[in-house]
C-alpha atoms as a PDB file:
ATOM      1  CA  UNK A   1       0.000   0.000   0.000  1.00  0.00           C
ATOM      2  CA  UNK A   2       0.931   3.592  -0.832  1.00  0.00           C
ATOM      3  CA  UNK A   3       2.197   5.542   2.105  1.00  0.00           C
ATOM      4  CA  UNK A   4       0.834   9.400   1.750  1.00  0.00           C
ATOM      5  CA  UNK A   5       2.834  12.163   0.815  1.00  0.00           C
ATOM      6  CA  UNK A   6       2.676  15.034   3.414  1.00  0.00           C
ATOM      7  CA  UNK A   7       1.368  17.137   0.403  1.00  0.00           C
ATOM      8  CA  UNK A   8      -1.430  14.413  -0.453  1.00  0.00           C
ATOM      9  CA  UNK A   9      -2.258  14.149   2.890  1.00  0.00           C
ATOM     10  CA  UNK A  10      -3.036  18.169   3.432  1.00  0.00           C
ATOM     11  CA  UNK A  11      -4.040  18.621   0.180  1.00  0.00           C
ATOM     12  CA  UNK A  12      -1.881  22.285  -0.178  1.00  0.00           C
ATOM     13  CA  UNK A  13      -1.106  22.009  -3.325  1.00  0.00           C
ATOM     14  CA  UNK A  14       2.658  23.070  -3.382  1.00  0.00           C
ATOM     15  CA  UNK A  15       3.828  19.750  -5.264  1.00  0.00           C
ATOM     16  CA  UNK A  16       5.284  20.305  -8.608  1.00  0.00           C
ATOM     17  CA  UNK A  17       2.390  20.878 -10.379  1.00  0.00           C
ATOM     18  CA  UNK A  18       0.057  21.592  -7.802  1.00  0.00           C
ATOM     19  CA  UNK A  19      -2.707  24.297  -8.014  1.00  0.00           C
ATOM     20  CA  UNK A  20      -0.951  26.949  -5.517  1.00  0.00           C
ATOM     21  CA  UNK A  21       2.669  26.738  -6.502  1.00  0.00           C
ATOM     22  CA  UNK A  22       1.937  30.146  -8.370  1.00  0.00           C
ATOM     23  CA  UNK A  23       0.732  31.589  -5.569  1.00  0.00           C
ATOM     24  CA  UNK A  24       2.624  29.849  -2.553  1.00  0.00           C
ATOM     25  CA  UNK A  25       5.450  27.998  -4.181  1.00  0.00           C
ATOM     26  CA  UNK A  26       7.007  25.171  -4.462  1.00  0.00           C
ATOM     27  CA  UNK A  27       7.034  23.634  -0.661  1.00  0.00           C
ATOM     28  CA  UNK A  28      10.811  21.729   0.015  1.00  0.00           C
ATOM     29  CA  UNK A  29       9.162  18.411   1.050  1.00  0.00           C
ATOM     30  CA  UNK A  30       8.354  17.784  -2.605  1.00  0.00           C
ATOM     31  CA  UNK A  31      11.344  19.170  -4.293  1.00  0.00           C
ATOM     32  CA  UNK A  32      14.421  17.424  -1.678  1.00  0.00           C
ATOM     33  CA  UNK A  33      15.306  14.750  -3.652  1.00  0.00           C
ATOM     34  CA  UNK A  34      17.791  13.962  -0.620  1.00  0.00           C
ATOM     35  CA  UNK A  35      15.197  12.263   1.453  1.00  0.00           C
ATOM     36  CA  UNK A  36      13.840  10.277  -1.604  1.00  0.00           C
ATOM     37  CA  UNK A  37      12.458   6.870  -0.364  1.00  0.00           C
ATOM     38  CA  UNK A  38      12.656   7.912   3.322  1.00  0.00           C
ATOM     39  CA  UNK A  39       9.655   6.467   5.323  1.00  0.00           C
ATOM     40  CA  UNK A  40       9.009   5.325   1.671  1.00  0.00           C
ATOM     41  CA  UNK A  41       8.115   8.852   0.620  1.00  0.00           C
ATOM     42  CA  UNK A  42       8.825  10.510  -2.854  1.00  0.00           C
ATOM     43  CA  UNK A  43      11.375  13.705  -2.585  1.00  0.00           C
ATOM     44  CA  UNK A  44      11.017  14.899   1.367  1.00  0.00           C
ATOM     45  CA  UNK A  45       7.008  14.545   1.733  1.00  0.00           C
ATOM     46  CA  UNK A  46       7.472  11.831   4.540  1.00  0.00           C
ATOM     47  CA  UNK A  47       9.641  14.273   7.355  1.00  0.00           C
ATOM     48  CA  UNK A  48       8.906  17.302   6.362  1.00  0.00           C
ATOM     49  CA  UNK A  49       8.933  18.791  10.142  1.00  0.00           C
ATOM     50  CA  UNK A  50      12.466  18.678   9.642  1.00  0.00           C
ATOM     51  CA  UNK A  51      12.690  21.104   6.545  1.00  0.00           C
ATOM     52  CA  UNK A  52      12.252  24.900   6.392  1.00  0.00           C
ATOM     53  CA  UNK A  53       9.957  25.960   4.208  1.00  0.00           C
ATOM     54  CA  UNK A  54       6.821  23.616   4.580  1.00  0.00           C
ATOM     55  CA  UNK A  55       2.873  23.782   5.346  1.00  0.00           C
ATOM     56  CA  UNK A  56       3.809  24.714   8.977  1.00  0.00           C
ATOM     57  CA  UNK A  57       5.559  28.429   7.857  1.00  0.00           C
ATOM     58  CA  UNK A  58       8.720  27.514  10.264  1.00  0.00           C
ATOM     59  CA  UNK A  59      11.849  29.955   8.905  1.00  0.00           C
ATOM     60  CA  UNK A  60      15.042  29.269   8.503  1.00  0.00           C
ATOM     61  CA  UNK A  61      16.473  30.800  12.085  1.00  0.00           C
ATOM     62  CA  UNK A  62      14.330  28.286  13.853  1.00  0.00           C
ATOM     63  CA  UNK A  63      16.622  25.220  14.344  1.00  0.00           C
ATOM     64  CA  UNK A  64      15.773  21.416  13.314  1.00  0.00           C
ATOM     65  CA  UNK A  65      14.268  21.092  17.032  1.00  0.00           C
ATOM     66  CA  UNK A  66      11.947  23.689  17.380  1.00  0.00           C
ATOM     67  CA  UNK A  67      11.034  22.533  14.042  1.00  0.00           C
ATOM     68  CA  UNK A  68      10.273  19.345  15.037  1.00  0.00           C
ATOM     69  CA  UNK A  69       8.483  20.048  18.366  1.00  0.00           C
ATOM     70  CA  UNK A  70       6.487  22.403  16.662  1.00  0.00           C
ATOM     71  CA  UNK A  71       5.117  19.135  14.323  1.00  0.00           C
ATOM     72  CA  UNK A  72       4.755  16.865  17.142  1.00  0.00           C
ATOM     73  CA  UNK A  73       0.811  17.740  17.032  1.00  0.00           C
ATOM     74  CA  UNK A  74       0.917  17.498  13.591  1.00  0.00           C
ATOM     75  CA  UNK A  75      -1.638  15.019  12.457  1.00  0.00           C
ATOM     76  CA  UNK A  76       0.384  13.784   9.163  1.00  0.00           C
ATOM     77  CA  UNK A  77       3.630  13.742  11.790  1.00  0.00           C
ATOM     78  CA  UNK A  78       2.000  11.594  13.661  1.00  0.00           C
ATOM     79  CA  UNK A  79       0.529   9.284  11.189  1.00  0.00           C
ATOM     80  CA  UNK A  80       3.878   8.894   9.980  1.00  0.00           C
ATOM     81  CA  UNK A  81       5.248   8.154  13.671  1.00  0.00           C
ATOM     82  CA  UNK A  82       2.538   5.408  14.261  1.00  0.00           C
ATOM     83  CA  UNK A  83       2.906   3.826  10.564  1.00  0.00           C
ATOM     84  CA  UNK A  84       6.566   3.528  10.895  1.00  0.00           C
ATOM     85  CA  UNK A  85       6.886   2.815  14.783  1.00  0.00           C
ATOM     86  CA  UNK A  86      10.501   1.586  15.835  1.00  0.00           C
ATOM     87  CA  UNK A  87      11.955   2.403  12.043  1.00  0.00           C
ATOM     88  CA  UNK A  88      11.336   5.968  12.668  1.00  0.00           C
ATOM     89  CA  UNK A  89      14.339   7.806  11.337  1.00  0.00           C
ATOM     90  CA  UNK A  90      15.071  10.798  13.929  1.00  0.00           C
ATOM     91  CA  UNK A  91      16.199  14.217  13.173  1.00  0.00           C
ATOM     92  CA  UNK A  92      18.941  14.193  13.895  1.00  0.00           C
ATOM     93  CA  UNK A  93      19.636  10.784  11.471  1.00  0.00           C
ATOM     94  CA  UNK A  94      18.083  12.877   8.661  1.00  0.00           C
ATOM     95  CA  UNK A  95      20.135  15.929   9.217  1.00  0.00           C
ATOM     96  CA  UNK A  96      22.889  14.222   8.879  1.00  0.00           C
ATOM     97  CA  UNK A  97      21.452  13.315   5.252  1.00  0.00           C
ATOM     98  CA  UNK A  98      21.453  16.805   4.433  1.00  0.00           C
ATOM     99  CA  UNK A  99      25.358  17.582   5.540  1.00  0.00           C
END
């Protein structure tokens, strides 16, 4: 089965393509091709609360962990957390993706 997308799941439309990229832009979840397959998401849509520039409006001065605790009431975050369970990757894990 097809694990949701963080941009299919809130339906924002900032996915290449989408209907508010004009308006909003493109969001980084769907354009990091770093986190491809993570969580068995395309691009970054499954751990997004660790990129600026998503749904949530975190900047870039706010660090990975206020990121993150900001998404921890995040009903996609969650999902994610529950459907993945012991095999999900932490922030600081993906960061180190990124560097």
């Amino acid at each position: 089965m097809k694990k949701a997308n963080c941009w299919e799941f809130r339906n924002c439309g900032r996915q290449p393509g989408g209907e508010n990229v004009e308006e909003l832009g493109l969001c980084a979840a769907a354009t990091n091709s770093i986190m491809e397959g993570v969580h068995d998401g395309e691009k970054g849509g499954r751990v997004c609360w660790i990129m600026v520039g998503t749904q949530c409006g975190q900047d870039a001065a706010a660090s990975p962990d206020k990121r993150k605790r900001a998404c921890m009431s995040c009903d996609f975050y969650n999902m994610v957390k529950q459907q993945e369970g012991a095999n999900l990757r932490q922030a600081e894990e993906l960061l180190n993706l990124i560097a």
